[in-house]
Protein backbone atom coordinates (compact mmCIF):
# COMPACT_ATOMS: atom_id res chain seq x y z
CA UNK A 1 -17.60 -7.27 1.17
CA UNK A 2 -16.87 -3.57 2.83
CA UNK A 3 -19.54 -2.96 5.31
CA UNK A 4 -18.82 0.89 5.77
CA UNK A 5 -18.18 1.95 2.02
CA UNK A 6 -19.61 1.55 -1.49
CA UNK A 7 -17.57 1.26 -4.70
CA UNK A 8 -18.98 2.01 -8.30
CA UNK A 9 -17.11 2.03 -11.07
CA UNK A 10 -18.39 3.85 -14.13
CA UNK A 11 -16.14 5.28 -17.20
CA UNK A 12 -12.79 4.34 -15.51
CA UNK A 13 -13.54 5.79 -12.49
CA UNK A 14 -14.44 4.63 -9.15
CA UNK A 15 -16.43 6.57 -7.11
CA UNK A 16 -15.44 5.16 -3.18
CA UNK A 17 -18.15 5.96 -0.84
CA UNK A 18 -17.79 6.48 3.26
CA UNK A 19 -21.50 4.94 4.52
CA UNK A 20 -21.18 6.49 7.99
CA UNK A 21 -23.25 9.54 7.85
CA UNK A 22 -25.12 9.24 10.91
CA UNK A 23 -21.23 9.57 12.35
CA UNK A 24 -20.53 12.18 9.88
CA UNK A 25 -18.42 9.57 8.44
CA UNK A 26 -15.83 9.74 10.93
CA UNK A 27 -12.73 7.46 10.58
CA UNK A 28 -13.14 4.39 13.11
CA UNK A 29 -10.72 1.08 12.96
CA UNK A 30 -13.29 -1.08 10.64
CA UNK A 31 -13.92 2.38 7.91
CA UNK A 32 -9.91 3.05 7.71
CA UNK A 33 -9.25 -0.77 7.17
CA UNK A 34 -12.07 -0.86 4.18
CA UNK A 35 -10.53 2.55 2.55
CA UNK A 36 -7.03 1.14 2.61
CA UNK A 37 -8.66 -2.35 0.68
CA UNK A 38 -11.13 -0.19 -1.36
CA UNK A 39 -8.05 1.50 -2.86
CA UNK A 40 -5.26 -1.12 -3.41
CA UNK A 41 -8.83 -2.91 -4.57
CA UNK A 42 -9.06 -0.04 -7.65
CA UNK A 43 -5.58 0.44 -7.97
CA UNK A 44 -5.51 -3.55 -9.24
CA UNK A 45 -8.56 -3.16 -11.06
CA UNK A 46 -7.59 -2.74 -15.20
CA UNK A 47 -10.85 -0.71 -15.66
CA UNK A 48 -10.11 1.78 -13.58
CA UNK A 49 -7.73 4.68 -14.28
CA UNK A 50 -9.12 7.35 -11.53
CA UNK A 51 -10.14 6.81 -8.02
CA UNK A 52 -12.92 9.57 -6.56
CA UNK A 53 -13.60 9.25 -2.42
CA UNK A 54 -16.61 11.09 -0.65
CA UNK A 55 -18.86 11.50 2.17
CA UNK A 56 -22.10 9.82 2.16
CA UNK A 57 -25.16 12.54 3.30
CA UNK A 58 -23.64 15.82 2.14
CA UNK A 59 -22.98 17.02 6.04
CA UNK A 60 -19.37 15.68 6.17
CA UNK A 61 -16.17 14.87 4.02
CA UNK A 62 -15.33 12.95 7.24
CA UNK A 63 -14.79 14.99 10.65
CA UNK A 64 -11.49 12.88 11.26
CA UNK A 65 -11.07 9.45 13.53
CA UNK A 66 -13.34 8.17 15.82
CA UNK A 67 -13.42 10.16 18.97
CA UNK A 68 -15.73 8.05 20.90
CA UNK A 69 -14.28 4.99 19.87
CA UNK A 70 -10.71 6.61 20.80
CA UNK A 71 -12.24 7.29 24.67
CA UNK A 72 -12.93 3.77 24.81
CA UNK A 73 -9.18 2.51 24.55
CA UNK A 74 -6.60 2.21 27.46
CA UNK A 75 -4.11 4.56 28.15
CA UNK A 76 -1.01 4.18 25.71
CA UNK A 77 2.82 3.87 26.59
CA UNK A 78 4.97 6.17 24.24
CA UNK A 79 5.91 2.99 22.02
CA UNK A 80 1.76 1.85 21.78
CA UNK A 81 1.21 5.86 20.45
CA UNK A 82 3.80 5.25 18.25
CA UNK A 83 2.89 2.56 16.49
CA UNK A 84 -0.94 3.63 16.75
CA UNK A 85 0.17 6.65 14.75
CA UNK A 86 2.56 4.77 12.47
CA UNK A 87 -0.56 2.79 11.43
CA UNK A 88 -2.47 6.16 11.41
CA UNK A 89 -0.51 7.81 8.55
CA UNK A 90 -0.27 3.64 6.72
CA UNK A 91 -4.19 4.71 6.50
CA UNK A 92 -3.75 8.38 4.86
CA UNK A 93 -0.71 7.11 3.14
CA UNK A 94 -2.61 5.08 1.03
CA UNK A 95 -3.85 7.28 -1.11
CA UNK A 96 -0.56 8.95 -1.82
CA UNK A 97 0.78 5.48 -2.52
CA UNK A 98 -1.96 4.50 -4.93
CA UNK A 99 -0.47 4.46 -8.49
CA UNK A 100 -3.25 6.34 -9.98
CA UNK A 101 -4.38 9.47 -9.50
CA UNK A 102 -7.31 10.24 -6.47
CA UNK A 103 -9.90 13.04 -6.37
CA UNK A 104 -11.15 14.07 -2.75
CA UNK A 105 -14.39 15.06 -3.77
CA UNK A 106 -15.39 17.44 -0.35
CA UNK A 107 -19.26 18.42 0.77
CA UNK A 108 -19.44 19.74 4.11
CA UNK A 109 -16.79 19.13 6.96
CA UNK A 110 -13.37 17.98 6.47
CA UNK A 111 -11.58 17.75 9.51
CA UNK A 112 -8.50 16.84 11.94
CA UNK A 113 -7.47 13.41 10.08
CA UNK A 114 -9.71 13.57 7.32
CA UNK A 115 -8.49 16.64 6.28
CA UNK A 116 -4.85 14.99 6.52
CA UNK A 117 -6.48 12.03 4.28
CA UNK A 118 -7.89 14.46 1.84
CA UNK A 119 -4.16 16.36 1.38
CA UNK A 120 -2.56 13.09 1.26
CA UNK A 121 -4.94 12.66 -2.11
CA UNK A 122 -3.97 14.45 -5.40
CA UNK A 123 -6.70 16.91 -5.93
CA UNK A 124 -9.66 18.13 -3.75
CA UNK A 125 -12.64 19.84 -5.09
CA UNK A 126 -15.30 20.77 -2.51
CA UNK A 127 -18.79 22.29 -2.49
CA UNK A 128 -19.30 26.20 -1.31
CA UNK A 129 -20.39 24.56 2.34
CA UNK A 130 -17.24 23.00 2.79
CA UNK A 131 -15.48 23.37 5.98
CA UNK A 132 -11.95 22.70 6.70
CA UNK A 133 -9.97 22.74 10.38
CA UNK A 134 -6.56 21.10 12.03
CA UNK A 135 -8.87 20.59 15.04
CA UNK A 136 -6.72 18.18 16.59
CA UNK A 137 -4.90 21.40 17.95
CA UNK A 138 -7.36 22.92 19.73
CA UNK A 139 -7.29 19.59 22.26
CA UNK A 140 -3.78 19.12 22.39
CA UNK A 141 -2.95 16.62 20.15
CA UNK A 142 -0.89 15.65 16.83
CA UNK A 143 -0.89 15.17 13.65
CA UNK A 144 -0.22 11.96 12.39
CA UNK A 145 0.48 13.00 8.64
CA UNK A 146 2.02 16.13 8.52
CA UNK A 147 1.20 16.82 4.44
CA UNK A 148 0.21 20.55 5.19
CA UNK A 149 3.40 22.14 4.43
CA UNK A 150 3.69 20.42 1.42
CA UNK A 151 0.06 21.67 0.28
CA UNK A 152 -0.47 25.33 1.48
CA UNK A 153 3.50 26.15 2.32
CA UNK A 154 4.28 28.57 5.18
CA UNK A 155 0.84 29.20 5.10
CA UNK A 156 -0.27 26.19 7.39
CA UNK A 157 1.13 27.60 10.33
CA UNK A 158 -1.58 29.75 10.88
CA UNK A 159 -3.83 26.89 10.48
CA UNK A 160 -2.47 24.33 12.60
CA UNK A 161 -1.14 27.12 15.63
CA UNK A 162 -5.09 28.38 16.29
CA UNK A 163 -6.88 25.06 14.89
CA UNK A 164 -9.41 27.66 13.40
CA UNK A 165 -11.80 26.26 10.88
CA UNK A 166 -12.27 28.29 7.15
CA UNK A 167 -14.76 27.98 4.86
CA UNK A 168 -14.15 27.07 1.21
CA UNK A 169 -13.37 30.46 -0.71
CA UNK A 170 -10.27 30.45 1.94
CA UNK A 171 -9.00 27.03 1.30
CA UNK A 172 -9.26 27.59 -1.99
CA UNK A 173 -7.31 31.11 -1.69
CA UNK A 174 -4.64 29.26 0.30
CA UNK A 175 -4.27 26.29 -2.13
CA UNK A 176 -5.96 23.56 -0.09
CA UNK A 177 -8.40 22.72 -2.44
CA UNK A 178 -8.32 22.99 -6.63
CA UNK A 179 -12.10 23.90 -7.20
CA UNK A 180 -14.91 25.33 -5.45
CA UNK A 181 -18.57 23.93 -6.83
CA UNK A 182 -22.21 24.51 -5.54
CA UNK A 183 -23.35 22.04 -3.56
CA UNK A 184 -25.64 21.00 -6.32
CA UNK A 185 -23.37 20.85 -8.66
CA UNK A 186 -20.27 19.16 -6.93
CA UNK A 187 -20.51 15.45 -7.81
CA UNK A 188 -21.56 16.28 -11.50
CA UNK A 189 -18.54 18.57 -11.92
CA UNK A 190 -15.90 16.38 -10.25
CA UNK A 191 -17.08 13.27 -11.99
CA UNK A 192 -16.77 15.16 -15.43
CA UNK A 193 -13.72 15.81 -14.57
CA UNK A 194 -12.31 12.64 -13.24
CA UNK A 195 -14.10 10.66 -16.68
CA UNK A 196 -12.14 13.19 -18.96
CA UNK A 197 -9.04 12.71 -16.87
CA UNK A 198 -9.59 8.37 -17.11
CA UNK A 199 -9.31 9.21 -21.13
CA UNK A 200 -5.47 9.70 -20.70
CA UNK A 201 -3.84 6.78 -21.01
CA UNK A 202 -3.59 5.08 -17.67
CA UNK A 203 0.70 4.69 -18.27
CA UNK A 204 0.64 8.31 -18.61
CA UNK A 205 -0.89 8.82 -15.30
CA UNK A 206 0.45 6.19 -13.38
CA UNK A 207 4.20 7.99 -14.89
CA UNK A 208 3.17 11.44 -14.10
CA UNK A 209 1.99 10.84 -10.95
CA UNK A 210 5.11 8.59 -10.18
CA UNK A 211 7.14 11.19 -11.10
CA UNK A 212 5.13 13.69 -9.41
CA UNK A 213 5.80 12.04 -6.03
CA UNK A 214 9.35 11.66 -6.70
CA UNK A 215 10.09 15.37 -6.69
CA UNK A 216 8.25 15.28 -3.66
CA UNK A 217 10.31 12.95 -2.32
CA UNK A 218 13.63 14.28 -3.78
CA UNK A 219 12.93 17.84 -1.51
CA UNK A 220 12.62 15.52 1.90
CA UNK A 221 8.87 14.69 2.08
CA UNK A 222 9.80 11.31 3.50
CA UNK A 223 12.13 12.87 6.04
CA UNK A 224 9.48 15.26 7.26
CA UNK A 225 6.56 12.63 7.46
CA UNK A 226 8.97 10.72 9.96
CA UNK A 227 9.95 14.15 11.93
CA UNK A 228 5.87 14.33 12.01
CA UNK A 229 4.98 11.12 13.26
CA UNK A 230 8.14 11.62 16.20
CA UNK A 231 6.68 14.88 17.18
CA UNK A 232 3.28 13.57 17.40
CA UNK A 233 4.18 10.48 19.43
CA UNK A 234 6.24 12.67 21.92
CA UNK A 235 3.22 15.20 21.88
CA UNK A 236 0.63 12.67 23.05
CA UNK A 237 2.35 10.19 24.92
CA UNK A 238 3.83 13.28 27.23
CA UNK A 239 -0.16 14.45 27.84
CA UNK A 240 -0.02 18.24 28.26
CA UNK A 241 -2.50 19.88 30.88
CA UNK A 242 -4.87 20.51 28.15
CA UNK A 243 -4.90 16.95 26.74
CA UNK A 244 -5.68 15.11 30.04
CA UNK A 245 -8.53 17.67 30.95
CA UNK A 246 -10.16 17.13 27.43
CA UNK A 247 -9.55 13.23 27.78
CA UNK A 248 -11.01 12.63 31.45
CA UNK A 249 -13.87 14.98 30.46
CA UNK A 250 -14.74 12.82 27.84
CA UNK A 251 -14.34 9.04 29.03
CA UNK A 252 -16.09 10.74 32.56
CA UNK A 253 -18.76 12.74 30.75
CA UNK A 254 -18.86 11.73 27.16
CA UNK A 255 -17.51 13.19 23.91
CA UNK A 256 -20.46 15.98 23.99
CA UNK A 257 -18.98 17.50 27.23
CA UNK A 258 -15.23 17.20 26.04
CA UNK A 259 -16.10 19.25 22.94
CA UNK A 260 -18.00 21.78 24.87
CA UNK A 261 -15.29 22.28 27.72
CA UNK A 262 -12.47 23.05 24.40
CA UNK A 263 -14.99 25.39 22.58
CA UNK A 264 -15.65 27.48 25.68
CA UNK A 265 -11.83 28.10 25.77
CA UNK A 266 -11.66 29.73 22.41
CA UNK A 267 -15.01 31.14 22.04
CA UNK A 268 -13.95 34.49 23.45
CA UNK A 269 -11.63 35.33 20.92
CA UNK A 270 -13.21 33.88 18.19
């Protein structure tokens, strides 16, 4: 039984719950491996035609993986980042590779890796609070899953070169998310929508979607995911100034201090 999520399954759709609010559901080793089951779980399951995955507490989406637990780790060689990240985008892959369609249903942050998990789903809807940010930039490292493009466009660059965060009028404006709901009003609204969608027969969905990938696939996707993943191995594993500072400052000091040294170095041109 999944420790770290919930799963309830109510006309045709399950509803996949993160349970780590008091980390702001961040993405640690145990969470990822329970997602990945959770969803081939419900992609199996003949009563469910829709998947739906959320934050528990209404503060976070997920802020990404687990910094603290990544501080505890040793050092990696080029080939041990490599296949950490290989096994990174296996995680937000999942989703993608799930046969029926899946909902990112967004209240509050959504960040770094989550926000690569969230792109990697078929539709996001979030709540006005929603907050959205390639954060991973701003200390110097990559990203695993590089779905952006594919999302927003040209648009991403922006996005990814400053690691600013936006709020969810501008995601929505830039095409990162479908649907903008009050807080209130989110999980009503995006289960209403997800039951009417598990009326459609699930061969149609499981088709459209299948073919909706393909296209996808047919303009390079899988191509560019591997260019991704090589960039992001050669971008960690080489440590830039930046990276090394942030990473002694917070196995030396803690996470708190790491976040605070990066912060201070934007914070006068915010």
């Amino acid at each position: 039984m999944p420790e770290l999520l919930t799963v309830e399954v109510e006309d045709r759709v399950a509803l996949i719950t993160f349970r780590r609010g008091g980390n702001l559901n961040a993405f640690n080793r145990q969470l990822r491996g329970e997602i990945v089951e959770a969803v081939a779980a419900a992609d199996a399951d003949p009563a469910v035609r829709v998947l739906v995955l959320t934050g528990e507490g209404g503060r976070s989406f997920s802020t990404g993986y687990d910094l603290k637990e990544a501080a505890q780790s040793e050092k990696k060689s080029l080939p041990e980042w490599n296949a950490y990240l290989r096994a990174n985008h296996h995680f937000t892959e999942c989703v993608w590779t799930c046969s029926k369609p899946v909902i990112a249903m967004i209240d509050g942050f959504c960040l770094a890796g989550a926000l690569e998990f969230a792109q990697m789903c078929d539709i996001r809807y979030a709540s006005d609070d929603a907050k959205f940010g390639v954060i991973e930039t701003r200390f110097a490292t990559g990203i695993a899953t590089m779905i952006m493009p594919w999302v927003v466009g040209a648009r991403c660059r922006e996005m990814i070169y400053t690691g600013d965060t936006v709020g969810a009028e501008e995601a929505q404006r830039l095409g990162l998310i479908n649907r903008v709901y009050p807080k209130a009003d989110l999980r009503r609204e995006v289960m209403k929508i997800a039951k009417r969608m598990g009326q459609v027969s699930l061969e149609c969905l499981q088709w459209n979607k299948r073919s909706l990938n393909g296209v996808a696939r047919a303009q390079g996707m899988d191509a560019a995911m591997e260019n991704g993943i090589h960039a992001c191995t050669m971008m960690n594993a080489t440590e830039s100034e930046e990276f090394r500072q942030f990473d002694t400052l917070r196995r030396r000091d803690g996470l708190k201090a790491a976040l605070a040294w990066r912060e201070a170095q934007f914070g006068r041109f915010e």
